[in-house]
PDB file of N, CA and C in Angstrom:
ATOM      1  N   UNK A   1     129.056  63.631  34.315  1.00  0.00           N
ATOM      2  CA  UNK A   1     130.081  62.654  33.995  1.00  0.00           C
ATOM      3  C   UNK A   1     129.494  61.247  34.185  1.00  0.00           C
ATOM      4  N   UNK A   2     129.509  60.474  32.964  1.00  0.00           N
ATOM      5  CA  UNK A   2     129.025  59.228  33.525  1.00  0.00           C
ATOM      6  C   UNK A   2     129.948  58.238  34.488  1.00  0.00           C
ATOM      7  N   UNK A   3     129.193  56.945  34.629  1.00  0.00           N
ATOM      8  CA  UNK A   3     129.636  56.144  35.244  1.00  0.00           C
ATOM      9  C   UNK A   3     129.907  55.399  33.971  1.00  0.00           C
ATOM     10  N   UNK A   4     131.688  54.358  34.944  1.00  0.00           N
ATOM     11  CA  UNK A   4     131.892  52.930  34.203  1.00  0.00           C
ATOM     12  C   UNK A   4     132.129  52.252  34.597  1.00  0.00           C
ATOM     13  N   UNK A   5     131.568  51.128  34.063  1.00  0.00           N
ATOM     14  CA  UNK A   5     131.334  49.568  34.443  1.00  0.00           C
ATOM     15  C   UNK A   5     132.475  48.337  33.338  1.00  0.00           C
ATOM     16  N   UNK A   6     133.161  48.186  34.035  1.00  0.00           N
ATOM     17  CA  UNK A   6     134.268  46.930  33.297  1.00  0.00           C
ATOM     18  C   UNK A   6     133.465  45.218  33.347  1.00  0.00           C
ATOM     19  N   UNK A   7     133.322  45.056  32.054  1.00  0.00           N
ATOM     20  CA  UNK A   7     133.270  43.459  31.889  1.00  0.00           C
ATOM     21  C   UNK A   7     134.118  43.008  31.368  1.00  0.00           C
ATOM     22  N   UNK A   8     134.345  41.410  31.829  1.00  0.00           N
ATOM     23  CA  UNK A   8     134.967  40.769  31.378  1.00  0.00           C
ATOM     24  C   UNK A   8     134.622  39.815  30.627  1.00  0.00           C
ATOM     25  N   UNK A   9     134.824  39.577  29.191  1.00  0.00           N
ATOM     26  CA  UNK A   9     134.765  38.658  28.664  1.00  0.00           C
ATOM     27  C   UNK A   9     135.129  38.895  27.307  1.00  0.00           C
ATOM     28  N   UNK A  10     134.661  38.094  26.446  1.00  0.00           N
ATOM     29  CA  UNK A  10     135.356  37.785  25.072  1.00  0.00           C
ATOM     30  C   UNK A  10     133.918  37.294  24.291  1.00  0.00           C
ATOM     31  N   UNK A  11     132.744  37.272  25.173  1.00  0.00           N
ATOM     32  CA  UNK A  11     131.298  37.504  24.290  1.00  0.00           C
ATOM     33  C   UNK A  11     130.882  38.875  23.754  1.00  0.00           C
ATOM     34  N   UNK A  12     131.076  39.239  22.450  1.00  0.00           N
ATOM     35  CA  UNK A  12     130.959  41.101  22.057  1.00  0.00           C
ATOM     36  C   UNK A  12     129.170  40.885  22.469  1.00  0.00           C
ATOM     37  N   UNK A  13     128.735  40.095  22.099  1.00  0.00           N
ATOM     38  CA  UNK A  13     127.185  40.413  22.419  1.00  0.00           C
ATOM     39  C   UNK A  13     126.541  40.550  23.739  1.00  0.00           C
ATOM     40  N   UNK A  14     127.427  40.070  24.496  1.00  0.00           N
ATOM     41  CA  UNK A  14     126.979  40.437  26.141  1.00  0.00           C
ATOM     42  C   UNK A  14     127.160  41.772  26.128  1.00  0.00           C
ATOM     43  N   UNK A  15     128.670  42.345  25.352  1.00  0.00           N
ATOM     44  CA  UNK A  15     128.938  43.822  25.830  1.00  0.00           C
ATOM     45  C   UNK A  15     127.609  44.818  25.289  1.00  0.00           C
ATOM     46  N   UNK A  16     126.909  44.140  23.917  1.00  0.00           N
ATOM     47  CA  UNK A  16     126.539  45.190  23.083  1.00  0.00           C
ATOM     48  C   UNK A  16     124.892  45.488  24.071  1.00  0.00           C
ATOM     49  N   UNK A  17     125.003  43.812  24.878  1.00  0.00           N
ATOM     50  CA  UNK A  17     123.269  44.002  25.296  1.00  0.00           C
ATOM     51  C   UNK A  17     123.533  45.076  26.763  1.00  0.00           C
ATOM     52  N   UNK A  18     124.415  44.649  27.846  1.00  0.00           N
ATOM     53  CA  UNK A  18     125.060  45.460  28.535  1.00  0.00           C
ATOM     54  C   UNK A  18     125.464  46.948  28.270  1.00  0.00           C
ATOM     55  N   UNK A  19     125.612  47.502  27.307  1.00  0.00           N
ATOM     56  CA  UNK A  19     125.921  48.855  26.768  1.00  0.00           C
ATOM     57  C   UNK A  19     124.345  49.453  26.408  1.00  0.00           C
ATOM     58  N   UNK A  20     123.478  49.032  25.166  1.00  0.00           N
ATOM     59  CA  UNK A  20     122.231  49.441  25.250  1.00  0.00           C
ATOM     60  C   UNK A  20     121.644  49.594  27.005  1.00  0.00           C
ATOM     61  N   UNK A  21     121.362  48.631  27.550  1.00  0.00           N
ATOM     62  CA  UNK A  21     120.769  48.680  29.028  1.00  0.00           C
ATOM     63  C   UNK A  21     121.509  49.838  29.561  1.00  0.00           C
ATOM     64  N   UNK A  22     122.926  49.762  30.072  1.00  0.00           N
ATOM     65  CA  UNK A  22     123.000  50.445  30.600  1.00  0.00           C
ATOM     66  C   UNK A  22     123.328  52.453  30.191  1.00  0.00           C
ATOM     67  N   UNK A  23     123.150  52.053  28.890  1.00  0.00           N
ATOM     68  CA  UNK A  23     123.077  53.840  28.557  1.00  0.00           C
ATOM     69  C   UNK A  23     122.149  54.766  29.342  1.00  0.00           C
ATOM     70  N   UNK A  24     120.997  53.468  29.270  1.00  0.00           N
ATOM     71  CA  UNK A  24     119.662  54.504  29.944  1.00  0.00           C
ATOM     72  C   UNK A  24     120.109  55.443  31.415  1.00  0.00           C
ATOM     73  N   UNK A  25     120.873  54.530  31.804  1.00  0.00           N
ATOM     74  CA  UNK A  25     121.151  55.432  33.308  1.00  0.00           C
ATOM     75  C   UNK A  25     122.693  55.819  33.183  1.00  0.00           C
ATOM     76  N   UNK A  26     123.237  56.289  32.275  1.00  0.00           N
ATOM     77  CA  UNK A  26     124.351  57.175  32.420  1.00  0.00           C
ATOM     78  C   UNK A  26     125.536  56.311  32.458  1.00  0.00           C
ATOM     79  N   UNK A  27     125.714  55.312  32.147  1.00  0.00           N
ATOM     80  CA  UNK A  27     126.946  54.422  32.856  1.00  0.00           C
ATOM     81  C   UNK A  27     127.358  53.920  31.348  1.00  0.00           C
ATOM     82  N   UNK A  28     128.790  53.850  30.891  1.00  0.00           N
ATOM     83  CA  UNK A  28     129.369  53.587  30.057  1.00  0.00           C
ATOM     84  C   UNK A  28     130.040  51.870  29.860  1.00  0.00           C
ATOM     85  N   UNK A  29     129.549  50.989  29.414  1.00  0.00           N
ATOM     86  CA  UNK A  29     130.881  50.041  29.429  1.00  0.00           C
ATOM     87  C   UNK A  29     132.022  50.033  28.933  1.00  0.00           C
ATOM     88  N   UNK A  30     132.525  49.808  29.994  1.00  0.00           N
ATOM     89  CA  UNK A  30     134.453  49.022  28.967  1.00  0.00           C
ATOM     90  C   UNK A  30     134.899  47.415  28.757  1.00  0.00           C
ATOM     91  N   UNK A  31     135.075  47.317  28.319  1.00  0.00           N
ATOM     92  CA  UNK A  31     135.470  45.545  28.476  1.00  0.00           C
ATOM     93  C   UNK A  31     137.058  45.456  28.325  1.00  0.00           C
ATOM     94  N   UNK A  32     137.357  43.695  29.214  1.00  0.00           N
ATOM     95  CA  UNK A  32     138.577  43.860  28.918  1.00  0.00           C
ATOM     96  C   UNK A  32     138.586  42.343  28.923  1.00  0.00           C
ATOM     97  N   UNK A  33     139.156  41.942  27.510  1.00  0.00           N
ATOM     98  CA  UNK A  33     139.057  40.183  27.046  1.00  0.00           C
ATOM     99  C   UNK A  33     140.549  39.784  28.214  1.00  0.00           C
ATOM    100  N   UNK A  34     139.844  38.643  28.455  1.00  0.00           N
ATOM    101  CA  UNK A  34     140.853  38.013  29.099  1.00  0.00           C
ATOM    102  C   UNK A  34     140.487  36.236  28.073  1.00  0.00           C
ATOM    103  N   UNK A  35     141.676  35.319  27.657  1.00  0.00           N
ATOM    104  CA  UNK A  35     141.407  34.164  27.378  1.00  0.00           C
ATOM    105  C   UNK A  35     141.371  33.041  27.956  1.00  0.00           C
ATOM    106  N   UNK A  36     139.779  33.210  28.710  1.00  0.00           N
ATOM    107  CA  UNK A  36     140.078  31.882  29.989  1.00  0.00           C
ATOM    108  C   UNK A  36     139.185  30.528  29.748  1.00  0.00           C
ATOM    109  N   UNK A  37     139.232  29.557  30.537  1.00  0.00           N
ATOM    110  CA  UNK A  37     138.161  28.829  30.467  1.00  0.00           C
ATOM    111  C   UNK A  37     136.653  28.686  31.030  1.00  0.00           C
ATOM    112  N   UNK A  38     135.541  29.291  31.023  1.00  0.00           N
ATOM    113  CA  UNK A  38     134.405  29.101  31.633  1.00  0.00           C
ATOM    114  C   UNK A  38     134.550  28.268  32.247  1.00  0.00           C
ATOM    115  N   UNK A  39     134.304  28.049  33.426  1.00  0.00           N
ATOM    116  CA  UNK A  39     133.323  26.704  34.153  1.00  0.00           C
ATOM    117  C   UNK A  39     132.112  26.594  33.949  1.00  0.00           C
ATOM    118  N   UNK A  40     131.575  25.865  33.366  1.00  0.00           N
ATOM    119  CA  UNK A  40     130.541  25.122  33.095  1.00  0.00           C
ATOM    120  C   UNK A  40     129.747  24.200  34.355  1.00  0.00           C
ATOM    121  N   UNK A  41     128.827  24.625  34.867  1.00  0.00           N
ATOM    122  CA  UNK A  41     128.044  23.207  35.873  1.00  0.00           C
ATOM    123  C   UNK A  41     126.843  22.818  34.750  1.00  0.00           C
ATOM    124  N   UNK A  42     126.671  21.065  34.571  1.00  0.00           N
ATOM    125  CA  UNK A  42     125.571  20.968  33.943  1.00  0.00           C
ATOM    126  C   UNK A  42     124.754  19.766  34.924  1.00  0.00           C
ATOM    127  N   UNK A  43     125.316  20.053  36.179  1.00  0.00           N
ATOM    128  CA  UNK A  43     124.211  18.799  37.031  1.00  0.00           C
ATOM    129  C   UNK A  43     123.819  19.774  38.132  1.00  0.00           C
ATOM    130  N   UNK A  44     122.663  19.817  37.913  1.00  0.00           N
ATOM    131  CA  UNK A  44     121.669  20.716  39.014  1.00  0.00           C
ATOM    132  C   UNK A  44     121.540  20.009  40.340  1.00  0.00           C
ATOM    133  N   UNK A  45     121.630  21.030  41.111  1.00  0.00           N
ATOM    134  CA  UNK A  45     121.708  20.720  42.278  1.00  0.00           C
ATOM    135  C   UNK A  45     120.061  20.433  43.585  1.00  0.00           C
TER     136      UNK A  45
END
């Protein structure tokens, strides 16, 4: 029985790179869109 792993987001290409990777070891993704705002930092610390 595999394993599953829930992401969140509303990028399909995170899910699709996340799904290839993790096939290799048995683990399934699910996603579940939520419509939020990122936070963004663009001043390094």
């Amino acid at each position: 029985m595999p394993k599953k792993i829930t992401f969140v987001t509303g990028n399909p290409r995170k899910i699709e790179e996340a799904a290839a990777v993790l096939r290799n070891y048995d683990i399934v993704v699910e996603t579940l869109q939520f419509d939020i705002d990122e936070i963004q930092h663009h001043n390094p610390l």
